[in-house]
C-alpha atoms as a PDB file:
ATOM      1  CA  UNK A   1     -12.663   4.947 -14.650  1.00  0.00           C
ATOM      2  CA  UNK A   2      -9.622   3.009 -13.984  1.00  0.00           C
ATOM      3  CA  UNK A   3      -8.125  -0.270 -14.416  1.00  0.00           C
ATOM      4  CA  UNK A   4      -7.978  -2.553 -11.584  1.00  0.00           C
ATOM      5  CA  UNK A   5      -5.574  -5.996 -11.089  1.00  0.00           C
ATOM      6  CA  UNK A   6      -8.383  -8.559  -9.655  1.00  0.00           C
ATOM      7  CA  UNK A   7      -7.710 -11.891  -8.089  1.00  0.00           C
ATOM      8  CA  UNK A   8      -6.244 -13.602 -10.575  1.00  0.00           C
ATOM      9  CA  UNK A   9      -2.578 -12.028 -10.170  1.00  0.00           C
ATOM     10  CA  UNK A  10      -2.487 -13.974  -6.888  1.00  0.00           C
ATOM     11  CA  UNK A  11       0.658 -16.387  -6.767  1.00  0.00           C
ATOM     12  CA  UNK A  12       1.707 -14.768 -10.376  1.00  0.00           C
ATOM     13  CA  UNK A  13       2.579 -11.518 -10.054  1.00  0.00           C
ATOM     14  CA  UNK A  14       3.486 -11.744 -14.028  1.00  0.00           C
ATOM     15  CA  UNK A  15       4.795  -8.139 -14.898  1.00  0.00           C
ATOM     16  CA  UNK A  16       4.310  -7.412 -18.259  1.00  0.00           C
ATOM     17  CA  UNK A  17       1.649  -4.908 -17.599  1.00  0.00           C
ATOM     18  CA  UNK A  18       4.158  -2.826 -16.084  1.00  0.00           C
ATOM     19  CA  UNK A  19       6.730  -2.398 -18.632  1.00  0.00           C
ATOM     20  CA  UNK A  20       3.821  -0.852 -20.950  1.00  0.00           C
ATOM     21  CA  UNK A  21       2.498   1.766 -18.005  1.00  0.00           C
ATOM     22  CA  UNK A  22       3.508   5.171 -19.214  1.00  0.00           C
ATOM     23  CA  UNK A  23       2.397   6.302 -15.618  1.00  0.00           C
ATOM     24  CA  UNK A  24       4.336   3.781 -13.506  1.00  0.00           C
ATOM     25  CA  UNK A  25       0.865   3.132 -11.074  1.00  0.00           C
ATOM     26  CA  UNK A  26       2.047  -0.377 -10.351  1.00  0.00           C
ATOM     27  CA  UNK A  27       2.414  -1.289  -7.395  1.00  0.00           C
ATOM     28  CA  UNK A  28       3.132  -4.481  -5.337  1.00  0.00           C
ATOM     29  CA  UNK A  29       3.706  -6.780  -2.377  1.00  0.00           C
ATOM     30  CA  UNK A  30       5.101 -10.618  -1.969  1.00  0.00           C
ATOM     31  CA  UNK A  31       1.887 -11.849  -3.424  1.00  0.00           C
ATOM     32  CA  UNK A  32       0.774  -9.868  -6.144  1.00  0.00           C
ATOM     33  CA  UNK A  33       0.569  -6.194  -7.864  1.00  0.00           C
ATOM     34  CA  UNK A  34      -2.294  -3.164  -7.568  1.00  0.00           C
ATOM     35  CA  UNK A  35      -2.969  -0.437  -9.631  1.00  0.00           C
ATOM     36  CA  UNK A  36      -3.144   3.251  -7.856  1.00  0.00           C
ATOM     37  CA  UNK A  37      -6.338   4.035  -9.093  1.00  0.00           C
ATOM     38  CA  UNK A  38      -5.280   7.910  -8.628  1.00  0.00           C
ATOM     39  CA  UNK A  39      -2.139   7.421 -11.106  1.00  0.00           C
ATOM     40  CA  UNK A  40      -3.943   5.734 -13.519  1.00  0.00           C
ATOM     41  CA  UNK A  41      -4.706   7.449 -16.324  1.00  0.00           C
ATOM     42  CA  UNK A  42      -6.841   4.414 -17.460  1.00  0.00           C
ATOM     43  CA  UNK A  43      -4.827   4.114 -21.174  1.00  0.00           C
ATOM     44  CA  UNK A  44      -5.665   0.519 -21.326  1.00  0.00           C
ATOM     45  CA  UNK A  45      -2.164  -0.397 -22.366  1.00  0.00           C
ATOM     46  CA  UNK A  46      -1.864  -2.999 -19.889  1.00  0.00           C
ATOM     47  CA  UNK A  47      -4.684  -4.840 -19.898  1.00  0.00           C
ATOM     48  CA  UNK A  48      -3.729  -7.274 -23.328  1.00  0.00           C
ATOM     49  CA  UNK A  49       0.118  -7.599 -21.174  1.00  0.00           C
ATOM     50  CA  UNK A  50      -1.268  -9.660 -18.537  1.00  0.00           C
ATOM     51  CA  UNK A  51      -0.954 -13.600 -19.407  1.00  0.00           C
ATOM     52  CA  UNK A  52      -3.820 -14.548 -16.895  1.00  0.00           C
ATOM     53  CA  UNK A  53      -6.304 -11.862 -17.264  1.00  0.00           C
ATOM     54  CA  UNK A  54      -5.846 -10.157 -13.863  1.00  0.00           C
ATOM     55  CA  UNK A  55      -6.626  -6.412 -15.080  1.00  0.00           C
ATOM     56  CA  UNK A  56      -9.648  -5.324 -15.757  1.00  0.00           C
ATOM     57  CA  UNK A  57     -11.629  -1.953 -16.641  1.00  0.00           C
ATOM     58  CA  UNK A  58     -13.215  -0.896 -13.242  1.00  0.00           C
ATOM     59  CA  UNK A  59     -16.660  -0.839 -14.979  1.00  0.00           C
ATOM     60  CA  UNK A  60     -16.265  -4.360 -16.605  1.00  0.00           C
ATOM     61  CA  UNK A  61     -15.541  -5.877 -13.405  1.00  0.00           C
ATOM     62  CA  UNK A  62     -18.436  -8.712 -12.646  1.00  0.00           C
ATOM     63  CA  UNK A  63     -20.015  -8.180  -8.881  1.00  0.00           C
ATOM     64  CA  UNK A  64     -18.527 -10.673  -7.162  1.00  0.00           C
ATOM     65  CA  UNK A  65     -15.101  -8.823  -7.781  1.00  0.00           C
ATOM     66  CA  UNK A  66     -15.679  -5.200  -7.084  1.00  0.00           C
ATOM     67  CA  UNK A  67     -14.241  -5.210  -3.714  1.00  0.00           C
ATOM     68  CA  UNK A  68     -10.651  -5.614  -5.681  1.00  0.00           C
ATOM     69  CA  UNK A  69     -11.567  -1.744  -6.415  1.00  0.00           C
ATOM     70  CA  UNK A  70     -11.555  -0.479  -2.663  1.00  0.00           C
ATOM     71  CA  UNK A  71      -8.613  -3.295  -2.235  1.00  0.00           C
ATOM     72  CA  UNK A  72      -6.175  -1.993  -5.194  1.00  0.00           C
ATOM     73  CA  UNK A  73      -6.522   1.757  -3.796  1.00  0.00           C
ATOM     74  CA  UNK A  74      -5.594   1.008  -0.321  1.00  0.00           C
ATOM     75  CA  UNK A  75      -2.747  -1.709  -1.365  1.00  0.00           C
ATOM     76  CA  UNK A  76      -1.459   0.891  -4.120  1.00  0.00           C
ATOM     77  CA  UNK A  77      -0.503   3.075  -0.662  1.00  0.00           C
ATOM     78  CA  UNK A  78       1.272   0.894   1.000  1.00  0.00           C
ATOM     79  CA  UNK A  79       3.651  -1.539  -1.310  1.00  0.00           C
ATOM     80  CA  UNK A  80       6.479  -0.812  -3.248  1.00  0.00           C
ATOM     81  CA  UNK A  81       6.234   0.982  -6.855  1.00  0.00           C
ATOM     82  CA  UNK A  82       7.025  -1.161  -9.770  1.00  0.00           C
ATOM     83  CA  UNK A  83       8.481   0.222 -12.672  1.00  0.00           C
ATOM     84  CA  UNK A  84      10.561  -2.170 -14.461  1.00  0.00           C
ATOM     85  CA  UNK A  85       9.598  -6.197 -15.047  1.00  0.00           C
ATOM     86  CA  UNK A  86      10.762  -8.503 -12.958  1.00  0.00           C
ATOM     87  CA  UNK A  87      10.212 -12.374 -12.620  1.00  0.00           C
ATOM     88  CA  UNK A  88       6.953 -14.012 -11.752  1.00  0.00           C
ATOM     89  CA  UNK A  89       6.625 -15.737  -8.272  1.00  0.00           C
ATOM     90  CA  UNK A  90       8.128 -19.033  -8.653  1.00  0.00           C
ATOM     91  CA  UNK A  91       4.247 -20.199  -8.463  1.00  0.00           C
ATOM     92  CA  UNK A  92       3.517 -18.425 -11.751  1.00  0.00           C
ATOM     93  CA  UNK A  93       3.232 -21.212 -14.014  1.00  0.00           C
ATOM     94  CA  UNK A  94       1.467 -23.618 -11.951  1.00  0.00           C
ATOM     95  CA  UNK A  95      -1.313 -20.699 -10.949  1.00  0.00           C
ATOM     96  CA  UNK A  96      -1.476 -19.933 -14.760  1.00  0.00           C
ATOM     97  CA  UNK A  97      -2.058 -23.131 -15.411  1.00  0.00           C
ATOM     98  CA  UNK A  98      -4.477 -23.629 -12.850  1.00  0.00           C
ATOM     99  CA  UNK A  99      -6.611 -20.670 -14.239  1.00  0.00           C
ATOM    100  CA  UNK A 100      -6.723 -22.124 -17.304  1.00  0.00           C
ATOM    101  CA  UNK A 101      -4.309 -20.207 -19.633  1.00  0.00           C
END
């Protein structure tokens, strides 16, 4: 199994999860981040980090999100690696909010 960043990283892109990877599988693009499902050695360690609860363990992911599986292994391939923290999209706060955190 492996950890997958679902929907709710959209117009966040928080990235505390990333300064706790030990494998660096973060990856990203303008709107939010992926996890390279074949990097991941699915320590759980970043999981708590995220402030809107955007990762999740592959095989706790409800139904109606599963496709963020397929969709973090073929964005993880194509967008930048993110190793160090950096700040949230100016739309972080308000999204947070929005979701309820």
């Amino acid at each position: 199994m492996t950890f997958v960043v679902t929907d709710n990283c959209q117009k966040c892109r928080f990235t505390d999860c990333v300064s706790v990877c030990p494998v660096d599988c973060f990856y990203g693009d303008a709107g939010q981040l992926y996890i390279n499902p074949d990097e991941c050695i699915d320590c759980g360690a970043c999981e708590p980090e995220c402030p809107v609860e955007a990762i999740k363990e592959e095989s706790d992911l409800p139904a109606e999100q599963e496709q963020w599986i397929q969709i973090n292994a073929e964005k993880s391939q194509h967008c930048e690696n993110i190793v160090q923290k950096q700040d949230p999209l100016p739309t972080a706060e308000a999204r947070k909010a929005e979701l309820g955190f």
